[in-house]
N, C-alpha and C. Protein backbone atom coordinates (compact mmCIF):
# COMPACT_ATOMS: atom_id res chain seq x y z
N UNK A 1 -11.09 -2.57 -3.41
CA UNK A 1 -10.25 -1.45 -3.01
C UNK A 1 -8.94 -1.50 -3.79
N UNK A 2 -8.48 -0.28 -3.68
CA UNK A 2 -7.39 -0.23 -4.57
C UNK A 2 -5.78 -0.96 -4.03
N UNK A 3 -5.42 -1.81 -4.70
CA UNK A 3 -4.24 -2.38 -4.14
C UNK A 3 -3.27 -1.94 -3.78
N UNK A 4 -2.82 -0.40 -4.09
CA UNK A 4 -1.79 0.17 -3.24
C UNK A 4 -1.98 0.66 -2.01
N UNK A 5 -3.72 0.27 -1.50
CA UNK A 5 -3.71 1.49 -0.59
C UNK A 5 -3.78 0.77 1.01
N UNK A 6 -2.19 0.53 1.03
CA UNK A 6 -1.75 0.14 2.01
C UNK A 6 -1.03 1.32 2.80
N UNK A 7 -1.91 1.57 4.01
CA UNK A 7 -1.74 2.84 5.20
C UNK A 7 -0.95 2.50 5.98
N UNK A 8 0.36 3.12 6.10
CA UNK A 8 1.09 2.28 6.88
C UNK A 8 2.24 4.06 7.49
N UNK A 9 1.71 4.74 6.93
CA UNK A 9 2.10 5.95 7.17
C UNK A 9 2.41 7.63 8.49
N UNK A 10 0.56 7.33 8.75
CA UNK A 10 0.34 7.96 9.49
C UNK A 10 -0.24 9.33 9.39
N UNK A 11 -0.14 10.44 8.83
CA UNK A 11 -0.63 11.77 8.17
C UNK A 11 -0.94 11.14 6.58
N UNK A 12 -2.47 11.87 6.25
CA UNK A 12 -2.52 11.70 5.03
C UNK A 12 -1.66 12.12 4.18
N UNK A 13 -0.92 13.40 4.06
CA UNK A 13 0.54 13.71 3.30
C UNK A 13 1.49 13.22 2.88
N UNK A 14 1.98 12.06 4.20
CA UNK A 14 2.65 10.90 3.33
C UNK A 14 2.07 9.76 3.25
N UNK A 15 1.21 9.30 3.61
CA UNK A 15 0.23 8.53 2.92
C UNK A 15 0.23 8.92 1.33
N UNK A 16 0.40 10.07 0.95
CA UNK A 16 -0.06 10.68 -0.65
C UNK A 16 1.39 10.40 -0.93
N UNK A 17 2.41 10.39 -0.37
CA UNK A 17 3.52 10.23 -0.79
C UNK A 17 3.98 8.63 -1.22
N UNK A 18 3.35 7.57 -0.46
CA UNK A 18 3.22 6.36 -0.56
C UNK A 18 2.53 6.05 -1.87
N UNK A 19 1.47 6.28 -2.32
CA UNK A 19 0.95 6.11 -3.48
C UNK A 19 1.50 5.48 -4.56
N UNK A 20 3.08 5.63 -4.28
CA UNK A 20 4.22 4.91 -5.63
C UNK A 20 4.41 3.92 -4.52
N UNK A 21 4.24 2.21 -5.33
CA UNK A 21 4.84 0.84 -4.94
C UNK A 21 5.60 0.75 -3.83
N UNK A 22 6.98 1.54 -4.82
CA UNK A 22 8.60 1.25 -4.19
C UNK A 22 9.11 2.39 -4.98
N UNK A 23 9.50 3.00 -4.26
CA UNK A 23 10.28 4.57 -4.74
C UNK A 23 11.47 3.81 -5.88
N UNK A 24 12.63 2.81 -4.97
CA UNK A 24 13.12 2.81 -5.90
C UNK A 24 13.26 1.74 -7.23
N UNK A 25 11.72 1.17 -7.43
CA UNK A 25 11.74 -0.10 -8.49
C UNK A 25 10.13 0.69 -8.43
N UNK A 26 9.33 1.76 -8.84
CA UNK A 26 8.16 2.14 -9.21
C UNK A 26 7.59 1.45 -10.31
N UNK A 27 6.65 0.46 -9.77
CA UNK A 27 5.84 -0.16 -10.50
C UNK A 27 4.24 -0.31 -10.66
N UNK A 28 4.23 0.10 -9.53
CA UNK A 28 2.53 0.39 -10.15
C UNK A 28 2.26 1.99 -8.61
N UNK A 29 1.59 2.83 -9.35
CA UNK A 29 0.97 3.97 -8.83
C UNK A 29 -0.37 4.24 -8.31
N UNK A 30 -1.10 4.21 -7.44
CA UNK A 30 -2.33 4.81 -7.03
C UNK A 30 -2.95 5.60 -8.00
N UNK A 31 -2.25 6.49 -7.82
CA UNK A 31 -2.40 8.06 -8.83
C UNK A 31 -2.80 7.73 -10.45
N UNK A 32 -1.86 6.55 -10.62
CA UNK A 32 -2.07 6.53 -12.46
C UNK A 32 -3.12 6.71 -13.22
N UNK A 33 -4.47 6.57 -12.82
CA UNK A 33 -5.76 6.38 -12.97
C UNK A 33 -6.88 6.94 -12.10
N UNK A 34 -7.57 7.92 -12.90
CA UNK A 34 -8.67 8.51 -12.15
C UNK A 34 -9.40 7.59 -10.81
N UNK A 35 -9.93 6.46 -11.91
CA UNK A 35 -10.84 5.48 -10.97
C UNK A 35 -9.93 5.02 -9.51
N UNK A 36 -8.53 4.30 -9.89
CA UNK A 36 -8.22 4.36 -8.82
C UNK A 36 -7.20 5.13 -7.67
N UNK A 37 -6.93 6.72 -8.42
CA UNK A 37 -6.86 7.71 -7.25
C UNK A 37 -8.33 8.11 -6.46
N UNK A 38 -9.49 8.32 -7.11
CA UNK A 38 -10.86 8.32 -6.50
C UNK A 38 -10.75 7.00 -5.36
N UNK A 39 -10.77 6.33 -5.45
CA UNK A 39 -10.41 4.91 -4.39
C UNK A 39 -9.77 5.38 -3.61
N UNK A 40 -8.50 5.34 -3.45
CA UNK A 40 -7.46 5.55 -2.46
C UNK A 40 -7.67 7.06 -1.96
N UNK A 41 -7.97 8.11 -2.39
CA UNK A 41 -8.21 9.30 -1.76
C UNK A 41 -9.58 9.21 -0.91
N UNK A 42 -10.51 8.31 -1.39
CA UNK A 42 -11.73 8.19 -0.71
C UNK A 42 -11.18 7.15 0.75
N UNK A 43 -10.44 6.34 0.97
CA UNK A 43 -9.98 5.37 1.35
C UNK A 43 -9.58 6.01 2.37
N UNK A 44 -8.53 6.95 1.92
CA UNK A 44 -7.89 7.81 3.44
C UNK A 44 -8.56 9.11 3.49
N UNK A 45 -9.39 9.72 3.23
CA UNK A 45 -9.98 11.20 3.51
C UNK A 45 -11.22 10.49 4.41
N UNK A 46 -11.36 9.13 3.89
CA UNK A 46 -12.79 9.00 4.74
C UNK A 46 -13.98 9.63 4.31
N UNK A 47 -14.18 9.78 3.35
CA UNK A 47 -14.75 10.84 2.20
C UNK A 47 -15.34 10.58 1.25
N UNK A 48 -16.45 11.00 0.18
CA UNK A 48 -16.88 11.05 -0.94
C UNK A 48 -15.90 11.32 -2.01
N UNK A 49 -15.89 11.62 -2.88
CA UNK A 49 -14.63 11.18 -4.12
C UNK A 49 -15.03 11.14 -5.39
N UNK A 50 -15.80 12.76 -6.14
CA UNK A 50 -16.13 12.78 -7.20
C UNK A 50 -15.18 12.47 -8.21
N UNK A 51 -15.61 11.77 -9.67
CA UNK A 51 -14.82 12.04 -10.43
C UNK A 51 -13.61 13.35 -10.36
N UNK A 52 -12.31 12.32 -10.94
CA UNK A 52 -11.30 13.33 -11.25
C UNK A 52 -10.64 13.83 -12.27
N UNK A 53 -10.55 14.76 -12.13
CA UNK A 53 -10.45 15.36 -14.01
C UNK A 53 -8.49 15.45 -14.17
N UNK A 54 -8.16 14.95 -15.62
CA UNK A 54 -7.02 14.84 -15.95
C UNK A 54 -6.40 15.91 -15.03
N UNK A 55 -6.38 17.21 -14.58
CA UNK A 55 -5.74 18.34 -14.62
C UNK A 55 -5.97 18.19 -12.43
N UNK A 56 -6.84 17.68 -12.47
CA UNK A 56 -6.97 17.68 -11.14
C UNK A 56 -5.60 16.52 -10.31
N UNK A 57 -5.60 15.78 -11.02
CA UNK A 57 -5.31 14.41 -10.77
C UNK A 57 -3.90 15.02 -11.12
N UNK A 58 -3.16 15.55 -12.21
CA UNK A 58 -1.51 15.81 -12.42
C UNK A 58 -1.68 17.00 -11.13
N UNK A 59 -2.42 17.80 -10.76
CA UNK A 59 -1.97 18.31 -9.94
C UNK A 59 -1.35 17.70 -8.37
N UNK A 60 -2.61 16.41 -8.43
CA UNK A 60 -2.19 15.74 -6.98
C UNK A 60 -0.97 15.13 -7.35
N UNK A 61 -0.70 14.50 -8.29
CA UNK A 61 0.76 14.59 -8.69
C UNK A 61 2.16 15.36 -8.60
N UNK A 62 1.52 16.01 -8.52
CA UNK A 62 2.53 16.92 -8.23
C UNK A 62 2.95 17.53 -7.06
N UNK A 63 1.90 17.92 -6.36
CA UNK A 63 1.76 17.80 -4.58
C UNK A 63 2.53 16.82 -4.43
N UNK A 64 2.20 15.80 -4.93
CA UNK A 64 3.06 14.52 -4.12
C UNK A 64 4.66 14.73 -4.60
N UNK A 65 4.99 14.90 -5.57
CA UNK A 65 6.11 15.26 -5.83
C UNK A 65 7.11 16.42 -4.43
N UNK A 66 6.29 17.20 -4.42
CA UNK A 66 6.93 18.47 -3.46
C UNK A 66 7.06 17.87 -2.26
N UNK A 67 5.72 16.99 -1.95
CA UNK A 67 5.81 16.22 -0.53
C UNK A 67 6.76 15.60 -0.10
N UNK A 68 7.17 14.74 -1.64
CA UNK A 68 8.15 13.62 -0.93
C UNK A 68 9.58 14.39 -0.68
N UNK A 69 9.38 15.32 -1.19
CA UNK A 69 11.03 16.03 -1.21
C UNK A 69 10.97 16.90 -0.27
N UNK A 70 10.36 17.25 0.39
CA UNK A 70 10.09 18.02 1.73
C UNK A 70 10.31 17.25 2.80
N UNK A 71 9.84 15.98 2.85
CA UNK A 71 9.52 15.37 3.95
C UNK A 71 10.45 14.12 3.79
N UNK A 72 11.72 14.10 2.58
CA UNK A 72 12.54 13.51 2.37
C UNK A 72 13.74 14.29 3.28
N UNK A 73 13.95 15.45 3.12
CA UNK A 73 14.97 16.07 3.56
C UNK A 73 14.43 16.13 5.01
N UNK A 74 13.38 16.86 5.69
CA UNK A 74 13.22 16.72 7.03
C UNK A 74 13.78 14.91 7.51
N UNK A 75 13.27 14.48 7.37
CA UNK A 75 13.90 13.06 7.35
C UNK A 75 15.07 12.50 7.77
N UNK A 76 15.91 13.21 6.18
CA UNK A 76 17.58 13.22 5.92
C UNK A 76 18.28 14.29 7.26
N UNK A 77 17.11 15.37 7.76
CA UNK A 77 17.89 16.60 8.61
C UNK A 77 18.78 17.45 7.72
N UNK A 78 17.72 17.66 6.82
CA UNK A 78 18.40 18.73 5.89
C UNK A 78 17.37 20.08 5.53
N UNK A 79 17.29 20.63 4.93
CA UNK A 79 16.60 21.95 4.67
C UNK A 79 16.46 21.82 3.54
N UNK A 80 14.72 21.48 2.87
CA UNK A 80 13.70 21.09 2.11
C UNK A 80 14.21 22.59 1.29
N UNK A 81 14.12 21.76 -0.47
CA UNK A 81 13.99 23.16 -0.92
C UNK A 81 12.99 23.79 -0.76
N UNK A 82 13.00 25.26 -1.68
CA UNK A 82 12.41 26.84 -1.45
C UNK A 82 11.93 26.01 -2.38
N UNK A 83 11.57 25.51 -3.82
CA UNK A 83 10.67 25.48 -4.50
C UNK A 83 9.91 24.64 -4.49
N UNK A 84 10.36 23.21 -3.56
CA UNK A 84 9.09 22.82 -3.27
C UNK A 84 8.02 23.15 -1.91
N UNK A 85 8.67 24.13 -0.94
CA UNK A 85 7.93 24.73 -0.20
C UNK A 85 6.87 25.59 -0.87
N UNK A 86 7.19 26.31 -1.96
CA UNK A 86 6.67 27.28 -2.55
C UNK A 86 5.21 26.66 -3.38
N UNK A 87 6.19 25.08 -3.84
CA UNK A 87 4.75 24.80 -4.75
C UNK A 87 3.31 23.79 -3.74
N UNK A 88 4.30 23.76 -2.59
CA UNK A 88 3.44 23.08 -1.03
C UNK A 88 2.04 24.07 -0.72
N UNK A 89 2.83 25.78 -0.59
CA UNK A 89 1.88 26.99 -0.20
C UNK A 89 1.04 26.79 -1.47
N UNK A 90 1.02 26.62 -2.68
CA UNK A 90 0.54 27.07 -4.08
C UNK A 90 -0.91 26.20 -3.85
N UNK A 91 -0.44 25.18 -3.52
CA UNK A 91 -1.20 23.78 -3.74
C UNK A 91 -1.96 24.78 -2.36
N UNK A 92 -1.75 24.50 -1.37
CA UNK A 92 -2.57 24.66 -0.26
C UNK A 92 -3.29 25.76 -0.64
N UNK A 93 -2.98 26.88 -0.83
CA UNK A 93 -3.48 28.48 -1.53
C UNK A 93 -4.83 28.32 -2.23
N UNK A 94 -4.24 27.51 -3.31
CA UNK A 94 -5.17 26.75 -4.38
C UNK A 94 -6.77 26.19 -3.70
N UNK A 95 -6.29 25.18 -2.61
CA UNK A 95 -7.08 24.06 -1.73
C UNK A 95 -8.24 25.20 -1.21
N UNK A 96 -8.06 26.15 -0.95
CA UNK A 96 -8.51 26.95 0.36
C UNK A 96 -10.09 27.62 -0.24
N UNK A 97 -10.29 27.43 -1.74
CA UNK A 97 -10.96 27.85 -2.76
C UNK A 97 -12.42 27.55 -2.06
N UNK A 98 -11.91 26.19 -2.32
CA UNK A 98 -13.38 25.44 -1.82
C UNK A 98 -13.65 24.54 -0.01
N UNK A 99 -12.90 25.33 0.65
CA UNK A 99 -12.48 24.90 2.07
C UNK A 99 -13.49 25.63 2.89
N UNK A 100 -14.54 25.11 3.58
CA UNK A 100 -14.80 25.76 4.94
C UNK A 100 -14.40 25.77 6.17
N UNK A 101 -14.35 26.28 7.23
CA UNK A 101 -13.89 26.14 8.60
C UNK A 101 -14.94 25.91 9.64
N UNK A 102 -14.96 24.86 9.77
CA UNK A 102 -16.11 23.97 10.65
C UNK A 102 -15.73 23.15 11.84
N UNK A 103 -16.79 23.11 12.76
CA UNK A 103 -16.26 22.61 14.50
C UNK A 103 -16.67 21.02 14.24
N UNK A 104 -15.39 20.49 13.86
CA UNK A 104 -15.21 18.88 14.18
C UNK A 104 -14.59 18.59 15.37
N UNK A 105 -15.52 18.07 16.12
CA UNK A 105 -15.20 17.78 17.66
C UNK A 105 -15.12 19.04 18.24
N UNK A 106 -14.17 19.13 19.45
CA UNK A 106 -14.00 20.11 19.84
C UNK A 106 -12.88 20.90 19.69
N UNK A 107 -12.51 21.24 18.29
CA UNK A 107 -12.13 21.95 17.52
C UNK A 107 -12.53 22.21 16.42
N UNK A 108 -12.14 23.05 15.25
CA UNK A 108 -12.48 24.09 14.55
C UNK A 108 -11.56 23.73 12.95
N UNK A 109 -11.74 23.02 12.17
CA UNK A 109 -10.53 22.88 10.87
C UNK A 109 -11.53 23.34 9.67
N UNK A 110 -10.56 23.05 8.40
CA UNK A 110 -10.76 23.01 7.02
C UNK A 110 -11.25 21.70 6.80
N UNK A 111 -12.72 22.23 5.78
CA UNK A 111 -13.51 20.80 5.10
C UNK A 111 -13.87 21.03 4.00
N UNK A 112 -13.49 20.21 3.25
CA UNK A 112 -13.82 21.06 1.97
C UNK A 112 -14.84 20.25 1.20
N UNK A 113 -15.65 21.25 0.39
CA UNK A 113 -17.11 21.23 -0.21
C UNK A 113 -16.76 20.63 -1.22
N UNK A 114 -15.71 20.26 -2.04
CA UNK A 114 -15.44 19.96 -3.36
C UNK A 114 -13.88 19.39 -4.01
N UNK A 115 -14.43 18.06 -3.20
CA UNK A 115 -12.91 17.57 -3.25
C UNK A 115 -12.60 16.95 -4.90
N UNK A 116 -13.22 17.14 -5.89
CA UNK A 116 -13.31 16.64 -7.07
C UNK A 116 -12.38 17.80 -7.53
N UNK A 117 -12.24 19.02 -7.39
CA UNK A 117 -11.61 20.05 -8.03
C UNK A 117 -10.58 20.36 -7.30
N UNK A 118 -10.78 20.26 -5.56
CA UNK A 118 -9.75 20.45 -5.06
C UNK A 118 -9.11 19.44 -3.93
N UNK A 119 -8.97 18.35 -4.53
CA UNK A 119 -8.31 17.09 -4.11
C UNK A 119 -7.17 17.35 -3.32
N UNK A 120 -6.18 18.53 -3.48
CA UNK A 120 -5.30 18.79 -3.03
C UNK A 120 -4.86 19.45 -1.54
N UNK A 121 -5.79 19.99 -1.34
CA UNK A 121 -6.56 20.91 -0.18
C UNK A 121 -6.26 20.02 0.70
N UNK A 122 -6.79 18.98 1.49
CA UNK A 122 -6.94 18.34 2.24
C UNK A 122 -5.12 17.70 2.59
N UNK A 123 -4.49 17.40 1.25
CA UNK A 123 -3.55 16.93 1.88
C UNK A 123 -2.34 17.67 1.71
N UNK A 124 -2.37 19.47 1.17
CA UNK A 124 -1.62 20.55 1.84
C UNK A 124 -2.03 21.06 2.78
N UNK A 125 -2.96 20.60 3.22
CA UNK A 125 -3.17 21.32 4.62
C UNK A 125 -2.62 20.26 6.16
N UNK A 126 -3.13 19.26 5.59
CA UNK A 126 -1.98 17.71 6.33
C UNK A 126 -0.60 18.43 6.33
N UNK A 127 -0.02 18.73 5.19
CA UNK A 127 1.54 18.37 5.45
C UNK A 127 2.07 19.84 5.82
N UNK A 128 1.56 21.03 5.73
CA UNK A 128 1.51 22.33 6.25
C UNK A 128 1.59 22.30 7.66
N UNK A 129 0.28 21.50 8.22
CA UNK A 129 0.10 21.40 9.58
C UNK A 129 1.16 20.37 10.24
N UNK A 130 1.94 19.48 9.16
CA UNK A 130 2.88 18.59 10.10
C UNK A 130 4.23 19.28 10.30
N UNK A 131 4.24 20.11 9.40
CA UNK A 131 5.76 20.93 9.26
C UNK A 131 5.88 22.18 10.07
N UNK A 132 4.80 22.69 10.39
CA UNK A 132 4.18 23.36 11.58
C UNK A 132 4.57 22.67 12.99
N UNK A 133 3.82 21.89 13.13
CA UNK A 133 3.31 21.28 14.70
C UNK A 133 4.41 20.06 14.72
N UNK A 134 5.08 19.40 13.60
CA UNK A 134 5.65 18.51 14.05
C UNK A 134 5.00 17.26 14.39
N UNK A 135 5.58 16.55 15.18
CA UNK A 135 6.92 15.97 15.56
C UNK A 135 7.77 15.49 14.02
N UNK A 136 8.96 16.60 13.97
CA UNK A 136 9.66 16.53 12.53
C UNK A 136 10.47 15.39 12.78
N UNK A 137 11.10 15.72 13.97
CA UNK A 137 12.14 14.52 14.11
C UNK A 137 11.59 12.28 13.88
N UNK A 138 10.09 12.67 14.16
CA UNK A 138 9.63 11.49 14.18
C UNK A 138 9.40 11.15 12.66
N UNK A 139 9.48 11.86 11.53
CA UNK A 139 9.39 11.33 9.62
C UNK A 139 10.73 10.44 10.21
N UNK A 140 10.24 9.53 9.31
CA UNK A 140 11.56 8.79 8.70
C UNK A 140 10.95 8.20 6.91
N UNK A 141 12.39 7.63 6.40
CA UNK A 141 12.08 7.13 5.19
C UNK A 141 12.94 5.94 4.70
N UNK A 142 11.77 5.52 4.48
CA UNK A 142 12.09 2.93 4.87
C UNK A 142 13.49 3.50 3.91
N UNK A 143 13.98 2.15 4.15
CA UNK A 143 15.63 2.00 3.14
C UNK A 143 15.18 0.84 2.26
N UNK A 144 13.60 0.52 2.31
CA UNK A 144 13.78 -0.32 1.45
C UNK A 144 13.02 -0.12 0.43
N UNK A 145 11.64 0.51 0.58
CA UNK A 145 10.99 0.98 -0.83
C UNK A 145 10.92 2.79 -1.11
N UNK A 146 11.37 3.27 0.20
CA UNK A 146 11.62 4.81 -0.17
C UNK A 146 10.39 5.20 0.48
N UNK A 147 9.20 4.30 1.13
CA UNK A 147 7.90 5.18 1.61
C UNK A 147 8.18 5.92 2.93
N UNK A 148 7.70 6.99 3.11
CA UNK A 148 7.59 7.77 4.06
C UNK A 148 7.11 7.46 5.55
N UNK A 149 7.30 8.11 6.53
CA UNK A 149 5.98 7.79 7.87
C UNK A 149 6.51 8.46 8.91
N UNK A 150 5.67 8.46 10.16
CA UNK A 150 5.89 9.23 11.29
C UNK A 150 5.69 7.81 12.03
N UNK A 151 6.93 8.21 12.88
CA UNK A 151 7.44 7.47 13.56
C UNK A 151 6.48 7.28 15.16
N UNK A 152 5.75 6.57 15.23
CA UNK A 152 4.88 6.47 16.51
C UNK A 152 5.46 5.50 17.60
N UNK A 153 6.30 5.21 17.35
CA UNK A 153 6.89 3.82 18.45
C UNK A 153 6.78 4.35 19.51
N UNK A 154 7.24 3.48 20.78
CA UNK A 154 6.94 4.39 21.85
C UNK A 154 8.67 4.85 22.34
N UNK A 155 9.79 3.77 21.51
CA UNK A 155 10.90 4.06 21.42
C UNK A 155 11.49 4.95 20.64
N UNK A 156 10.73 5.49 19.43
CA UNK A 156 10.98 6.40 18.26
C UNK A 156 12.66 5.81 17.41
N UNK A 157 12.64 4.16 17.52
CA UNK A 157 13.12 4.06 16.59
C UNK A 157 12.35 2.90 15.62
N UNK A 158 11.76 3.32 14.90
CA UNK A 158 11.01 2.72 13.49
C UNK A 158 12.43 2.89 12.82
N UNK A 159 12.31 1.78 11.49
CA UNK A 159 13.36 2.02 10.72
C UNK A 159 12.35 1.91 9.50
N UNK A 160 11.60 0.58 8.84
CA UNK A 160 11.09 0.36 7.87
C UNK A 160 9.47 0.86 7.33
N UNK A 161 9.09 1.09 6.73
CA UNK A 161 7.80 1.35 6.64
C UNK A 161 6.53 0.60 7.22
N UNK A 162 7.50 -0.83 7.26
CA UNK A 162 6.19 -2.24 7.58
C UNK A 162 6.83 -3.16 8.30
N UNK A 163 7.11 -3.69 9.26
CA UNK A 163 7.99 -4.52 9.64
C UNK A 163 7.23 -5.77 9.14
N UNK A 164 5.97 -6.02 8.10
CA UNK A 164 5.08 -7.20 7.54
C UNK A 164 6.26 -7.20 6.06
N UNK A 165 6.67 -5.80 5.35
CA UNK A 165 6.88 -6.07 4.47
C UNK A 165 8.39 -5.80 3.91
N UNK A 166 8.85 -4.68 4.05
CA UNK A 166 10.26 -4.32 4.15
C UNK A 166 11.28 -4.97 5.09
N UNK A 167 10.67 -4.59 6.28
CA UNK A 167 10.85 -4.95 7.84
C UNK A 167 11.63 -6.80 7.40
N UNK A 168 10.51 -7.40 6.93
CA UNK A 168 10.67 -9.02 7.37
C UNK A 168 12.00 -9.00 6.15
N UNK A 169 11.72 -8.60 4.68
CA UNK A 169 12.54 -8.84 3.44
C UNK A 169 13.83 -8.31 4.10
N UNK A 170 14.10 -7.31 4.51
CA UNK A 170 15.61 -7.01 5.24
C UNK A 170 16.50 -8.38 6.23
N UNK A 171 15.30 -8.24 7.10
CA UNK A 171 15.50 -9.63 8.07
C UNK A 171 15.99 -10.73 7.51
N UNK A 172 15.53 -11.12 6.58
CA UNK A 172 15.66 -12.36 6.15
C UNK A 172 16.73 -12.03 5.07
N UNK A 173 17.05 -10.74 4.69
CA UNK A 173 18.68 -10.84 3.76
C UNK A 173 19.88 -10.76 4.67
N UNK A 174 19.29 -10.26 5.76
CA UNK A 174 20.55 -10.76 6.91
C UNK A 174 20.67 -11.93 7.22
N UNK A 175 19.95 -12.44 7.62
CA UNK A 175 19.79 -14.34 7.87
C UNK A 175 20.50 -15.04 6.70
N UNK A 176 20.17 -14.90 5.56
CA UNK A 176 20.76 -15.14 4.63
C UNK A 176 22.02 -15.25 4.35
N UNK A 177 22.55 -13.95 4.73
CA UNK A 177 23.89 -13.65 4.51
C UNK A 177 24.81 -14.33 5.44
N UNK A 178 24.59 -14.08 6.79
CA UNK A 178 24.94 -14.90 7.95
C UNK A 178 24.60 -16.23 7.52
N UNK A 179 24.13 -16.87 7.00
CA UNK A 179 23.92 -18.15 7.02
C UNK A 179 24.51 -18.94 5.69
N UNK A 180 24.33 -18.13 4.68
CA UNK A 180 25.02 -18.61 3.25
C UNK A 180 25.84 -17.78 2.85
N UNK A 181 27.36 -18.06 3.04
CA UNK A 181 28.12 -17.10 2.58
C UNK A 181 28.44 -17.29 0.84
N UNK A 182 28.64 -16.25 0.63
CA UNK A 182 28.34 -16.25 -1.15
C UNK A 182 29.65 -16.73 -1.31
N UNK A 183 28.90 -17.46 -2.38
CA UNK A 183 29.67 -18.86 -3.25
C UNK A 183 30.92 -17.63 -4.84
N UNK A 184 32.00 -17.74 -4.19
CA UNK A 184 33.17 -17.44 -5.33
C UNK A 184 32.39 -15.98 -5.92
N UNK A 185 31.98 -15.26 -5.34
CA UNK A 185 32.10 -13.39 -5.19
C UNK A 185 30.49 -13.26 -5.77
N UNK A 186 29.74 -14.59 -6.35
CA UNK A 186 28.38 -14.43 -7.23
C UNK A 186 27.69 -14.15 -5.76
N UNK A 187 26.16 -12.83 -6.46
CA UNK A 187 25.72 -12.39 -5.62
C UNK A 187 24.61 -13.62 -5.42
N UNK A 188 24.32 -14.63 -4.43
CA UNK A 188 23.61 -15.50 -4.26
C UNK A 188 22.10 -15.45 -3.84
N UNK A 189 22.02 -13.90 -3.15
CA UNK A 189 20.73 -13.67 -2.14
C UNK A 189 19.46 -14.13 -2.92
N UNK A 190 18.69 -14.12 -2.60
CA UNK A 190 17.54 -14.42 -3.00
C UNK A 190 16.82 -12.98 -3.69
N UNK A 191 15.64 -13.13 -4.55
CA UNK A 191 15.54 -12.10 -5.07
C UNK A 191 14.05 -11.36 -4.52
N UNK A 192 14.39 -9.79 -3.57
CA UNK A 192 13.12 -10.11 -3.20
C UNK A 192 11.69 -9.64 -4.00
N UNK A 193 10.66 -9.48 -3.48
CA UNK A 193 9.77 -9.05 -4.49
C UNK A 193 8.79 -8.19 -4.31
N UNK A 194 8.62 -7.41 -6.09
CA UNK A 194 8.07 -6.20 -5.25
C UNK A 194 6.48 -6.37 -5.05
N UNK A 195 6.23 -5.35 -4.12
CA UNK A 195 5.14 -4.85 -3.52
C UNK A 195 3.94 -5.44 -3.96
């Protein structure tokens, strides 16, 4: 399985937004590679996962792009731009090509016949339906690698993406600090590491 595809999210939408390492030290991508976006989209759709064609694959790229900045500002409690709302509808618009409407469980959604062409479908219709239905106030976004998530606690305060991985590395730069005060202004902390 593919090594980024650590679910720690909650909606596939930002799950697709997770796909990058560490937002802010991006070092390795899901996405970068057909073979292993086919992985990780199969991984969380629960799904089959035809080959993906260059043009398919920059598009999910790009979805993810609009995502994170949508669901960055809901987040922040700010008002997501108009153009990445616009390219959110495009993508979903797009998705709907090859989408049927079928009774899973006892309800009625979008399934789509051809996720090789329209990879995107599935997870504009995720983040459509979260910006819809909410719970908005429950996104948050870690302070430590930039990944996204909905906040499920039963307290609704989550702070980090992982309390295994961000969560503990924070912890322990406080301990740190409290415990070793830096030597003549050099930054002493330990260095942590990525993903």
């Amino acid at each position: 399985m593919v090594e980024t595809t650590t679910l720690v999210a909650g909606p596939a939408c930002l799950e697709l937004v997770n796909t990058i390492n560490n937002w802010h030290d991006p070092r390795r991508d899901a996405l970068a590679e057909p073979e292993t976006a086919e992985a990780w989209a199969a991984a969380v759709l629960d799904a089959d996962v035809d080959p993906l064609s260059d043009a398919t694959l920059e598009g999910l790229r790009g979805l993810r792009r609009s995502v994170r900045e949508i669901f960055r500002a809901v987040a922040a409690g700010t008002e997501p731009r108009a153009s990445d709302l616009a390219s959110l509808a495009d993508s979903y618009r797009s998705g709907l090509g090859a989408a049927r409407l079928g009774c899973v469980g006892s309800v009625y959604a979008w399934a789509w016949t051809d996720l090789s062409s329209h990879i995107t479908g599935p997870f504009a219709d995720d983040a459509i339906r979260l910006l819809r239905d909410g719970p908005l106030e429950r996104v948050g976004e870690c302070p430590g690698c930039g990944w996204l998530f909905l906040d499920t606690s039963k307290n609704a305060r989550r702070t980090w993406c992982s309390m295994r991985t961000c969560g503990a590395r924070d912890k322990a730069k406080r301990y740190y600090r409290r415990t070793h005060p830096r030597a003549s202004g050099a930054d002493t902390e330990p260095a942590s590491a990525p993903r």
